[in-house]
Protein backbone atom coordinates (compact mmCIF):
# COMPACT_ATOMS: atom_id res chain seq x y z
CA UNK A 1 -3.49 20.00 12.52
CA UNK A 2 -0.36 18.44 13.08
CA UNK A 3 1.19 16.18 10.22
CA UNK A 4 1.62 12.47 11.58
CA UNK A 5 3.85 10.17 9.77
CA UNK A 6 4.78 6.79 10.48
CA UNK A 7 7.00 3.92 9.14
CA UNK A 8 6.54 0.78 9.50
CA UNK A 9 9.22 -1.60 7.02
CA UNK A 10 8.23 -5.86 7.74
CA UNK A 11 8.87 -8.84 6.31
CA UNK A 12 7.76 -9.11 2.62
CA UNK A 13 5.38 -12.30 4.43
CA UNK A 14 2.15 -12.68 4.12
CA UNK A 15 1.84 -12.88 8.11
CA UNK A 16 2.76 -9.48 8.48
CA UNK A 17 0.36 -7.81 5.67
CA UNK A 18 -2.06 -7.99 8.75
CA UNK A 19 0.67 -5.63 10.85
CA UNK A 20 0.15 -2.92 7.67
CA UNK A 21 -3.60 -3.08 8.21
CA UNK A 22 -3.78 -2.53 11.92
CA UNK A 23 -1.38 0.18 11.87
CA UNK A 24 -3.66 2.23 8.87
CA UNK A 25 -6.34 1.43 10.27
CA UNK A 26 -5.30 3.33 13.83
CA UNK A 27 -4.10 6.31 11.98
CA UNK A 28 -7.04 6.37 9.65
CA UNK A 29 -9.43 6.72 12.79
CA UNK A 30 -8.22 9.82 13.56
CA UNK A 31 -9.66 11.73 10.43
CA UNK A 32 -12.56 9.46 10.07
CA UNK A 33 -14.67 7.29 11.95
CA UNK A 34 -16.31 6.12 8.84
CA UNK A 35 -15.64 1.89 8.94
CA UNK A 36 -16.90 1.18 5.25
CA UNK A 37 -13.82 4.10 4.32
CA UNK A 38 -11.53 2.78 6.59
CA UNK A 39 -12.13 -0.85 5.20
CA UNK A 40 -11.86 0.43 1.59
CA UNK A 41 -8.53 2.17 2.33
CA UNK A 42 -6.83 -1.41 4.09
CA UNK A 43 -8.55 -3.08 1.37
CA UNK A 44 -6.36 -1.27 -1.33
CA UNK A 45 -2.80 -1.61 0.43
CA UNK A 46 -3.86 -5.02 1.26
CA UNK A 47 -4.14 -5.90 -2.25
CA UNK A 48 -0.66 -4.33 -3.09
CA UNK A 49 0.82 -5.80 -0.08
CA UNK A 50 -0.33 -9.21 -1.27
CA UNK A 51 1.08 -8.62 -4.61
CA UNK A 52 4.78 -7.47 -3.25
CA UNK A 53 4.59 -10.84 -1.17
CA UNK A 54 3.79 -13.08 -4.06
CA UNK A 55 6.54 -11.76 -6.14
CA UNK A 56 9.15 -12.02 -2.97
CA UNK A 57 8.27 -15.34 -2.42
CA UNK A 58 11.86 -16.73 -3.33
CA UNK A 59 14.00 -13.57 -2.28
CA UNK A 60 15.98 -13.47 0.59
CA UNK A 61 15.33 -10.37 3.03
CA UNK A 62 12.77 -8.91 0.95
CA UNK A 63 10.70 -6.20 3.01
CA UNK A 64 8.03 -4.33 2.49
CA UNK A 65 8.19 -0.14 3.22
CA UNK A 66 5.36 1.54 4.30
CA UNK A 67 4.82 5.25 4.80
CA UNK A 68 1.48 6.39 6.12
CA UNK A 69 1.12 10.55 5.94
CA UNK A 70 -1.61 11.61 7.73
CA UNK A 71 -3.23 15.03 7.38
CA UNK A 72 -6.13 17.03 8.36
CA UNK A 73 -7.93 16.46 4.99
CA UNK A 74 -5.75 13.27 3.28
CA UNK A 75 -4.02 10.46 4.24
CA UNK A 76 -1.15 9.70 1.85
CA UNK A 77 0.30 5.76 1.87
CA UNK A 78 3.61 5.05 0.14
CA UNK A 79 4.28 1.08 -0.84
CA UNK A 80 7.67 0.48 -1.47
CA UNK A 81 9.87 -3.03 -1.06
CA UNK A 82 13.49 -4.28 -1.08
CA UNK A 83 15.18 -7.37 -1.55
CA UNK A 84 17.62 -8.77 -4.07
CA UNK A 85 15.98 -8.48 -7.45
CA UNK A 86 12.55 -7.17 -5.92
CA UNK A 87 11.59 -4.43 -8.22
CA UNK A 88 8.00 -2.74 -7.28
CA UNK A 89 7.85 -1.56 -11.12
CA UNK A 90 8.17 -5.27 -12.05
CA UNK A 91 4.89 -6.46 -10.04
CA UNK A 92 2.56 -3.76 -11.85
CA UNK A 93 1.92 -6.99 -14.40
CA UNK A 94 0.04 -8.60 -10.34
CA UNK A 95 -1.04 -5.62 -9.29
CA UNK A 96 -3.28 -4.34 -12.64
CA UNK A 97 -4.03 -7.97 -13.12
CA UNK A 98 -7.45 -9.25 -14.39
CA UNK A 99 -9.75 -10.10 -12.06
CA UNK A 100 -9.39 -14.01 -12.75
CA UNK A 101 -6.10 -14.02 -12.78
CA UNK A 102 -4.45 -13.01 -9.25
CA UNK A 103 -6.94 -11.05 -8.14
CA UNK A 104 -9.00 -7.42 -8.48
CA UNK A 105 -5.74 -5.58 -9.25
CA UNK A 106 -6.04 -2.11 -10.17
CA UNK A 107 -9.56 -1.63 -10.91
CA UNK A 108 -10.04 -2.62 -7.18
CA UNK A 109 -7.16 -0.25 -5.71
CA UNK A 110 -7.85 2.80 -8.06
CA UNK A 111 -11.71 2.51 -7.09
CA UNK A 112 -11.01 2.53 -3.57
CA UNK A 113 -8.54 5.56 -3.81
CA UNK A 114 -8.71 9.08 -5.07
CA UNK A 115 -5.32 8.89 -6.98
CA UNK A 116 -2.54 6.04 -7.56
CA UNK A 117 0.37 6.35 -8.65
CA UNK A 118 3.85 4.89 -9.52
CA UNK A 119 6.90 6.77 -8.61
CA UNK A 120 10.22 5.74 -9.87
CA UNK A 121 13.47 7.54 -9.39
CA UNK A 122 15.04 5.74 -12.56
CA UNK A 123 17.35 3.97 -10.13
CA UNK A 124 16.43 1.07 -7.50
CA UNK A 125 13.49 3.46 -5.67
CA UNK A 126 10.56 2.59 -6.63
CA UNK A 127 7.05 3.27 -4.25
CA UNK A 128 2.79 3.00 -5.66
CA UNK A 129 1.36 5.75 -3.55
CA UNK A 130 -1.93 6.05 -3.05
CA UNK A 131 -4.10 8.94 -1.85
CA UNK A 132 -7.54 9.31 -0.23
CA UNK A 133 -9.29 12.07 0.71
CA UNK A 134 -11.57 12.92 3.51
CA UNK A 135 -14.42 15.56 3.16
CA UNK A 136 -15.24 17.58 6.98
């Protein structure tokens, strides 16, 4: 099978998080037509999509950069965001947040997911991917 990739940068808004979930959901259909998987995997970016758009809140032209990798066996979903002082290291403190706090954080996104992690190229690139993968 064919890799498929797609790209899809938006708004760092939370009026476009639902644009991220309709678009992973489409390309997640296509290895699985399991809707409790599908729902976990939108669940997770959701809930770092949601954290990105808190923290952008007050920053101009902030965007959030999403890379869906599809594969036979995997489906691979880089998080990424840019805007002046928009740092996706600097909203791990949301994202792995306590569940009373902002959230189910981590615990919620690395139960949903075979593998998170946080790639940083010691400069301004910084993306969460996360991996699932499917069983034939």
């Amino acid at each position: 099978m064919l890799e498929n990739k797609v790209k899809l940068v938006i708004p760092a808004s939370s009026e476009y998080v639902s644009l991220a979930r309709l678009a992973l959901g489409g390309l997640v259909r296509n290895l699985s037509n399991d809707e409790e998987l599908i729902e976990d995997i939108k669940i997770a970016v959701s809930e770092v999509c949601n954290s990105v758009v808190l923290q952008a809140e007050n920053v101009d032209n902030a965007t959030l950069d999403l890379s869906f990798s599809v594969q036979e066996e995997e489906i691979t979903i880089d998080i990424g965001c840019t805007g002046k002082e928009l740092e996706l290291a600097a909203l791990t403190p949301i994202v792995w947040s306590e569940p009373e706090e902002r959230g189910y954080g981590l615990s919620l996104i690395t139960a949903l997911m075979d593998k998170v992690e946080l790639i940083s190229d010691n400069g301004s690139n910084t993306i969460l991917r996360l991996r699932k993968f499917f069983l034939n």
